[in-house]
N, C-alpha and C. Protein backbone atom coordinates (compact mmCIF):
# COMPACT_ATOMS: atom_id res chain seq x y z
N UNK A 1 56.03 190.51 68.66
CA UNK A 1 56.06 189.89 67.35
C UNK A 1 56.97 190.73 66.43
N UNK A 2 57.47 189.86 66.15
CA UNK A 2 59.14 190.78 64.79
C UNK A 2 57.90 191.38 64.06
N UNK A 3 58.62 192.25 63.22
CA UNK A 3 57.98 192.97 62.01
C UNK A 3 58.21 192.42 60.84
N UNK A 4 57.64 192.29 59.74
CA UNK A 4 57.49 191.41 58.87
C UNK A 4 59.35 192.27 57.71
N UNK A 5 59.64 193.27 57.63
CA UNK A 5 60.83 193.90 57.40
C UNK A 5 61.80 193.27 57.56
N UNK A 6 62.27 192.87 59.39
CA UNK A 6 62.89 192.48 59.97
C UNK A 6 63.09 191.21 59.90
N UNK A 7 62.00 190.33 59.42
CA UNK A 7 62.31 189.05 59.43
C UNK A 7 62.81 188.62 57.92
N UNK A 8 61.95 189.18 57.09
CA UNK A 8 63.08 189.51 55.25
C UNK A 8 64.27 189.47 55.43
N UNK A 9 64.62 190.79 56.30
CA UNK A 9 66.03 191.16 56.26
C UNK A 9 67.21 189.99 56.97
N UNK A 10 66.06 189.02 57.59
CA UNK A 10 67.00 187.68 58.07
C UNK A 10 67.04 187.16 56.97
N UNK A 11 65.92 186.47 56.31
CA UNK A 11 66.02 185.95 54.85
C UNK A 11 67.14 186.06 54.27
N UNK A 12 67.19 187.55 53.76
CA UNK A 12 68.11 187.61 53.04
C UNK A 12 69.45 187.53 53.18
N UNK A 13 69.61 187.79 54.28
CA UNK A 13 71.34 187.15 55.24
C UNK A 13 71.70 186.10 54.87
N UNK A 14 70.53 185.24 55.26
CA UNK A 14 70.30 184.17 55.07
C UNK A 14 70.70 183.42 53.63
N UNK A 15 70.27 184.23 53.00
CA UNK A 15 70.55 183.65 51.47
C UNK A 15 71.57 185.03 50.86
N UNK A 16 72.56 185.38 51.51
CA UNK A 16 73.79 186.31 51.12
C UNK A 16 73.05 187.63 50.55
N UNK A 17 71.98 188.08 50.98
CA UNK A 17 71.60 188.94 50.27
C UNK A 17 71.50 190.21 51.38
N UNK A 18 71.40 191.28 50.95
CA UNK A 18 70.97 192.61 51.53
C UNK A 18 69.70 193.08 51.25
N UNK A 19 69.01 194.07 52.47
CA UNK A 19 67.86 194.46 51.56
C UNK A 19 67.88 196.01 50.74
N UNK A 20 66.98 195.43 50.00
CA UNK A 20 67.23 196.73 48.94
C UNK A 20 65.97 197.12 48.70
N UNK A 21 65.10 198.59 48.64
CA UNK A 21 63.95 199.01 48.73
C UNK A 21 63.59 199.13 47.30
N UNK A 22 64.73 198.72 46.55
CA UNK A 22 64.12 198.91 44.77
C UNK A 22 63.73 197.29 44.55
N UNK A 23 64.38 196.85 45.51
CA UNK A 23 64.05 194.75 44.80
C UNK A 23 62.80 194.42 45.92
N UNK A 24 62.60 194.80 47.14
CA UNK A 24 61.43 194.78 47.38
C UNK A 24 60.36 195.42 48.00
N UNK A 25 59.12 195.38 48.16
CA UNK A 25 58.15 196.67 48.54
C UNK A 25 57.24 195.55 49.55
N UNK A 26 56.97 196.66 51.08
CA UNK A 26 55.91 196.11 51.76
C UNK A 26 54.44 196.60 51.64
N UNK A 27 53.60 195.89 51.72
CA UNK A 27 52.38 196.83 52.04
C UNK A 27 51.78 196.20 53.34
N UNK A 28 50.74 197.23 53.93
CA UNK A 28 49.98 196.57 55.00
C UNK A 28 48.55 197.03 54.89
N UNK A 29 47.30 196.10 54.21
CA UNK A 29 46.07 196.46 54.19
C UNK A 29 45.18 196.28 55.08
N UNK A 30 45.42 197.43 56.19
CA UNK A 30 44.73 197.32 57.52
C UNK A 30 42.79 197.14 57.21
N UNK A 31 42.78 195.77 57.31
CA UNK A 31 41.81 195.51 57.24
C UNK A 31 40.70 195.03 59.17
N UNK A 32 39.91 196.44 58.91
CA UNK A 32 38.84 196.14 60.52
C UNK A 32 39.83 196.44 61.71
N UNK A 33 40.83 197.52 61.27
CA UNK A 33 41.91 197.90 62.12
C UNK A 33 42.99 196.91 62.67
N UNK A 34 42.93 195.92 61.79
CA UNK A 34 43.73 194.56 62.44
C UNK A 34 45.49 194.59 61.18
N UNK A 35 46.00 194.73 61.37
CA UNK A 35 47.48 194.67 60.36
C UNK A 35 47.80 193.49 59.84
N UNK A 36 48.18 193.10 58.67
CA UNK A 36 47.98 192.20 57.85
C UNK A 36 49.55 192.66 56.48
N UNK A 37 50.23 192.99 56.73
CA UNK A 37 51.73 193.02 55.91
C UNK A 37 52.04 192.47 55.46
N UNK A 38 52.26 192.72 54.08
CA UNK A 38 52.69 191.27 53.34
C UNK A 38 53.99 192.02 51.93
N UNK A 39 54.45 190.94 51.18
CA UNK A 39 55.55 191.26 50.34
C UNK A 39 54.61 191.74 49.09
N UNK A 40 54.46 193.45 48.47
CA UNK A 40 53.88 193.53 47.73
C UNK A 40 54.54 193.53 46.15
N UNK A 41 56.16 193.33 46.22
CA UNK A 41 56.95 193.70 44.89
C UNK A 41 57.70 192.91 45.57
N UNK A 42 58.90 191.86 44.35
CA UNK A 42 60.03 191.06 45.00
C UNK A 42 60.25 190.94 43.60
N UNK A 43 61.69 191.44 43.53
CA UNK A 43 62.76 191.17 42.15
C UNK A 43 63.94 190.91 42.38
N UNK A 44 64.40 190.04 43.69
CA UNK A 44 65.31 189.32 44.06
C UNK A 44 65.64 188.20 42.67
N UNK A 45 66.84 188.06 43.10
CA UNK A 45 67.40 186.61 42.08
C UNK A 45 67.29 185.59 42.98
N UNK A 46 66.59 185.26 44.13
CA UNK A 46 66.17 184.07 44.82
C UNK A 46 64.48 184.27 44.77
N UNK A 47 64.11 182.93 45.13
CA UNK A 47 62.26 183.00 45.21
C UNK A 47 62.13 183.71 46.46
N UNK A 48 61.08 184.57 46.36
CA UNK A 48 60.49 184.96 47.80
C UNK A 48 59.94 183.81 48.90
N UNK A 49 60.32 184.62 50.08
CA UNK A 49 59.98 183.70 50.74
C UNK A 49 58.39 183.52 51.27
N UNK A 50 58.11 181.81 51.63
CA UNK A 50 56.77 181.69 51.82
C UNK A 50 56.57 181.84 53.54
N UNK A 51 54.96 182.25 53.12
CA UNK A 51 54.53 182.08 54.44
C UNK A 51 55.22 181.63 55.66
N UNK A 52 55.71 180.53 55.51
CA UNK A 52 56.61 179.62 56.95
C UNK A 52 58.00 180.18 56.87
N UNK A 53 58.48 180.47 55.49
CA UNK A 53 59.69 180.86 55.98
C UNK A 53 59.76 181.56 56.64
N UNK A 54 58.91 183.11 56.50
CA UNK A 54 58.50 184.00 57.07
C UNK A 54 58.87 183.18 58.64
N UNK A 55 57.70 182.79 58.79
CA UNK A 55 57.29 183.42 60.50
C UNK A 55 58.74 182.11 60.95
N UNK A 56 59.21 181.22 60.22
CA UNK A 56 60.55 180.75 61.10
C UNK A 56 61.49 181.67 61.76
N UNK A 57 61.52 183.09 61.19
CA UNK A 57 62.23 183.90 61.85
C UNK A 57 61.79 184.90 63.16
N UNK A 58 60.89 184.41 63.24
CA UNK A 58 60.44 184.72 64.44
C UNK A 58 60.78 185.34 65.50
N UNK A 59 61.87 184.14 66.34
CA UNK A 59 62.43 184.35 67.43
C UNK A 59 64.03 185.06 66.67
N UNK A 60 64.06 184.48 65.56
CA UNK A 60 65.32 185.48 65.12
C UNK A 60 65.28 187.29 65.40
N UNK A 61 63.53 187.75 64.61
CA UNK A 61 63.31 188.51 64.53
C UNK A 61 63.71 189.65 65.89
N UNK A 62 62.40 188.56 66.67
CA UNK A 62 62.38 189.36 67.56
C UNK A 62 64.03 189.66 68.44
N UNK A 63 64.93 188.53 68.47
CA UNK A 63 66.01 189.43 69.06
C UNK A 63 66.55 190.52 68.53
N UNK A 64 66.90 190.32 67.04
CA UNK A 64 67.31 191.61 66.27
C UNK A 64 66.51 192.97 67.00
N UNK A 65 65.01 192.59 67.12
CA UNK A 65 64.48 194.03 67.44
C UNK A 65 65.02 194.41 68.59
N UNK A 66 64.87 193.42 69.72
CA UNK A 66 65.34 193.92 71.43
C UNK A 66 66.65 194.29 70.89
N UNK A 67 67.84 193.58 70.15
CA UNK A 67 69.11 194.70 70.18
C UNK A 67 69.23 195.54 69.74
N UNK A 68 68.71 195.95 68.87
CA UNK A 68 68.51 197.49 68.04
C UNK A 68 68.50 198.57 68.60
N UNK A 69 67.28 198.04 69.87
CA UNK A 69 66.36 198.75 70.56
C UNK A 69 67.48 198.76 71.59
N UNK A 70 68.55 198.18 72.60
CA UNK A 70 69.34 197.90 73.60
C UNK A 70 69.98 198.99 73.09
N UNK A 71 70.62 198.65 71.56
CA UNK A 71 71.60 199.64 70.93
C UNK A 71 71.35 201.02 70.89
N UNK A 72 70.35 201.49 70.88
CA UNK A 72 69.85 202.58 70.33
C UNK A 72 68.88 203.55 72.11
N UNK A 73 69.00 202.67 72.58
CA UNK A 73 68.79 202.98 74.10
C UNK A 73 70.33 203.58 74.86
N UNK A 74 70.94 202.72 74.89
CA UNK A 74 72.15 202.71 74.88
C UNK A 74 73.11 204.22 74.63
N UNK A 75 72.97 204.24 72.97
CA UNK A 75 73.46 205.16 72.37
C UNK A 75 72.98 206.56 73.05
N UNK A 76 71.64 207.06 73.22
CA UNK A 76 71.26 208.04 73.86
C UNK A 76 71.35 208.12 75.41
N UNK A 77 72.20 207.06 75.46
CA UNK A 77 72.61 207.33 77.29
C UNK A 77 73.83 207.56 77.14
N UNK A 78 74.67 207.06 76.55
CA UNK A 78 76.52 207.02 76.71
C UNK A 78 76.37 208.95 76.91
N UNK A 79 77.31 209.72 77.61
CA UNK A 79 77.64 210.93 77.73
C UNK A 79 78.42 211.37 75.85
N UNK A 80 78.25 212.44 75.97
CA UNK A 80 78.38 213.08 74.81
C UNK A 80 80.03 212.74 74.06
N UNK A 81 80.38 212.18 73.21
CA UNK A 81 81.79 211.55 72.90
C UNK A 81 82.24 212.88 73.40
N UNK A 82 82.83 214.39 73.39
CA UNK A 82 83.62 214.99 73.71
C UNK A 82 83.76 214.88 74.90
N UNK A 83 82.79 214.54 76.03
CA UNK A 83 82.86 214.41 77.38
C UNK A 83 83.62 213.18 77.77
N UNK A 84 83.52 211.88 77.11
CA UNK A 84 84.04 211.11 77.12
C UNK A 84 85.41 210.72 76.94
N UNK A 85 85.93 211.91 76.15
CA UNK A 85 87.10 212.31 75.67
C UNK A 85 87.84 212.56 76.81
N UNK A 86 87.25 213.88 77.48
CA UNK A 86 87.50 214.87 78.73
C UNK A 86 87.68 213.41 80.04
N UNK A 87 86.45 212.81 79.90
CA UNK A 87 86.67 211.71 81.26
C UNK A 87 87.74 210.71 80.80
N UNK A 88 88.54 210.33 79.98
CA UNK A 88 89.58 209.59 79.69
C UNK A 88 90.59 210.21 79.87
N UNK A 89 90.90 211.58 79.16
CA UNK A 89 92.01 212.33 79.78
C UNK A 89 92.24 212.41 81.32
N UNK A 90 90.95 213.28 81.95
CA UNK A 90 91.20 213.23 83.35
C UNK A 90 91.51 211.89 84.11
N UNK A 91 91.15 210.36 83.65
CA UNK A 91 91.62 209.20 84.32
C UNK A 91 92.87 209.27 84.07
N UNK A 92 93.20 209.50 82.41
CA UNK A 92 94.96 208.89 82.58
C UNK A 92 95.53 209.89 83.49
N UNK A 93 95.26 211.20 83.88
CA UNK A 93 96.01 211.71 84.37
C UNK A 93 95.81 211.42 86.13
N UNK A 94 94.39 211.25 86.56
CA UNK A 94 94.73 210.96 87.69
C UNK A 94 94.71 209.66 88.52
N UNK A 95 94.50 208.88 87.52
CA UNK A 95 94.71 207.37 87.53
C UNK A 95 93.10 207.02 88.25
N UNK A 96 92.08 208.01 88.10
CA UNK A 96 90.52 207.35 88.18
C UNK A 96 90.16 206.25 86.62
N UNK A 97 88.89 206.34 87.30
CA UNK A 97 88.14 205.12 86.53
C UNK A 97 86.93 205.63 86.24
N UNK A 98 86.17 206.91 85.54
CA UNK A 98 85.57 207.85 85.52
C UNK A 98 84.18 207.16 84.53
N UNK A 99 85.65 207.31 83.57
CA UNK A 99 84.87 207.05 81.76
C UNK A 99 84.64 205.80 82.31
N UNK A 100 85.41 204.53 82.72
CA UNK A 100 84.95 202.78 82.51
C UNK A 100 84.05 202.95 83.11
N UNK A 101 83.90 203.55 83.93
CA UNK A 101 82.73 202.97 85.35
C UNK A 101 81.28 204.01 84.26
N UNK A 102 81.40 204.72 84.23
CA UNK A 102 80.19 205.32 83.14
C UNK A 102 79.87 204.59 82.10
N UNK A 103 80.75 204.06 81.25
CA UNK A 103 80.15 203.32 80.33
C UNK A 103 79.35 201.57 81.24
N UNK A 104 80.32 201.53 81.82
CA UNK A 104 79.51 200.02 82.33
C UNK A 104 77.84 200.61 83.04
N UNK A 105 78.23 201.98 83.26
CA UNK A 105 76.96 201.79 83.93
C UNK A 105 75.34 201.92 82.94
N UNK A 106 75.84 202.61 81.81
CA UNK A 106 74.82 202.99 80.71
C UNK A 106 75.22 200.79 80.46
N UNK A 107 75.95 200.34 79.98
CA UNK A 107 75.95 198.62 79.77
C UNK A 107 74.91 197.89 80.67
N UNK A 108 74.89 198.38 81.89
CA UNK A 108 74.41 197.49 83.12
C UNK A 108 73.24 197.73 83.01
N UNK A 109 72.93 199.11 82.50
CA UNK A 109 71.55 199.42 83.16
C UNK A 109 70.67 199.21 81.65
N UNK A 110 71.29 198.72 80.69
CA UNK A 110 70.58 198.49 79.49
C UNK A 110 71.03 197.16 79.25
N UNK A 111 70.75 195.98 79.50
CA UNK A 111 71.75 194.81 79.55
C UNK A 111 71.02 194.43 77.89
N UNK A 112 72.07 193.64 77.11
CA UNK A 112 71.53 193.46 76.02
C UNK A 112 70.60 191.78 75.93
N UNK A 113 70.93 191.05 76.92
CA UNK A 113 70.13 190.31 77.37
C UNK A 113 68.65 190.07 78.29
């Protein structure tokens, strides 16, 4: 299930906007240990959005999260950019495929699909 953040932050795409932590505030009043998040401040120049708009983003949500998460998986696998540097030099010079084949393999093994 998207996070209630994440699906705003479609909203507001949505309606040309960015989010901004001074125009709006979340709260979550964990009530009987169950989470319950909702929009507690909104000073947008559009109406907040309701209930349904909300959860229409849903399946939006949730991809944003899996790529974030692909991205950011990803990122802590690629080899260190100076190494990457080093494996591009050593291809042009010896006509390997060092660096491509490394990056496809951190790509392959994190598919963003």
């Amino acid at each position: 299930m998207a996070q209630l953040n994440t699906k705003i932050k479609l909203y507001l795409k949505a309606n040309s906007k960015t989010w901004d932590n001074t125009k709006v505030s979340l709260q979550d009043d964990m009530v009987d240990g169950v989470s319950s998040p909702y929009i507690k401040t909104w000073s947008y120049d559009i109406a907040q959005p309701t209930a349904e708009q909300i959860a229409s983003y849903e399946t939006a949500g949730n991809t944003a999260e899996t790529l974030h998460s692909v991205k950011k998986t990803r990122g802590l696998a690629y080899p260190e950019l100076k190494e990457q540097l080093d494996m591009q030099y050593k291809d042009l010079l010896n006509g390997t495929t060092t660096w491509k084949d490394a990056v496809a393999k951190v790509k392959s093994d994190n598919p963003k699909e």
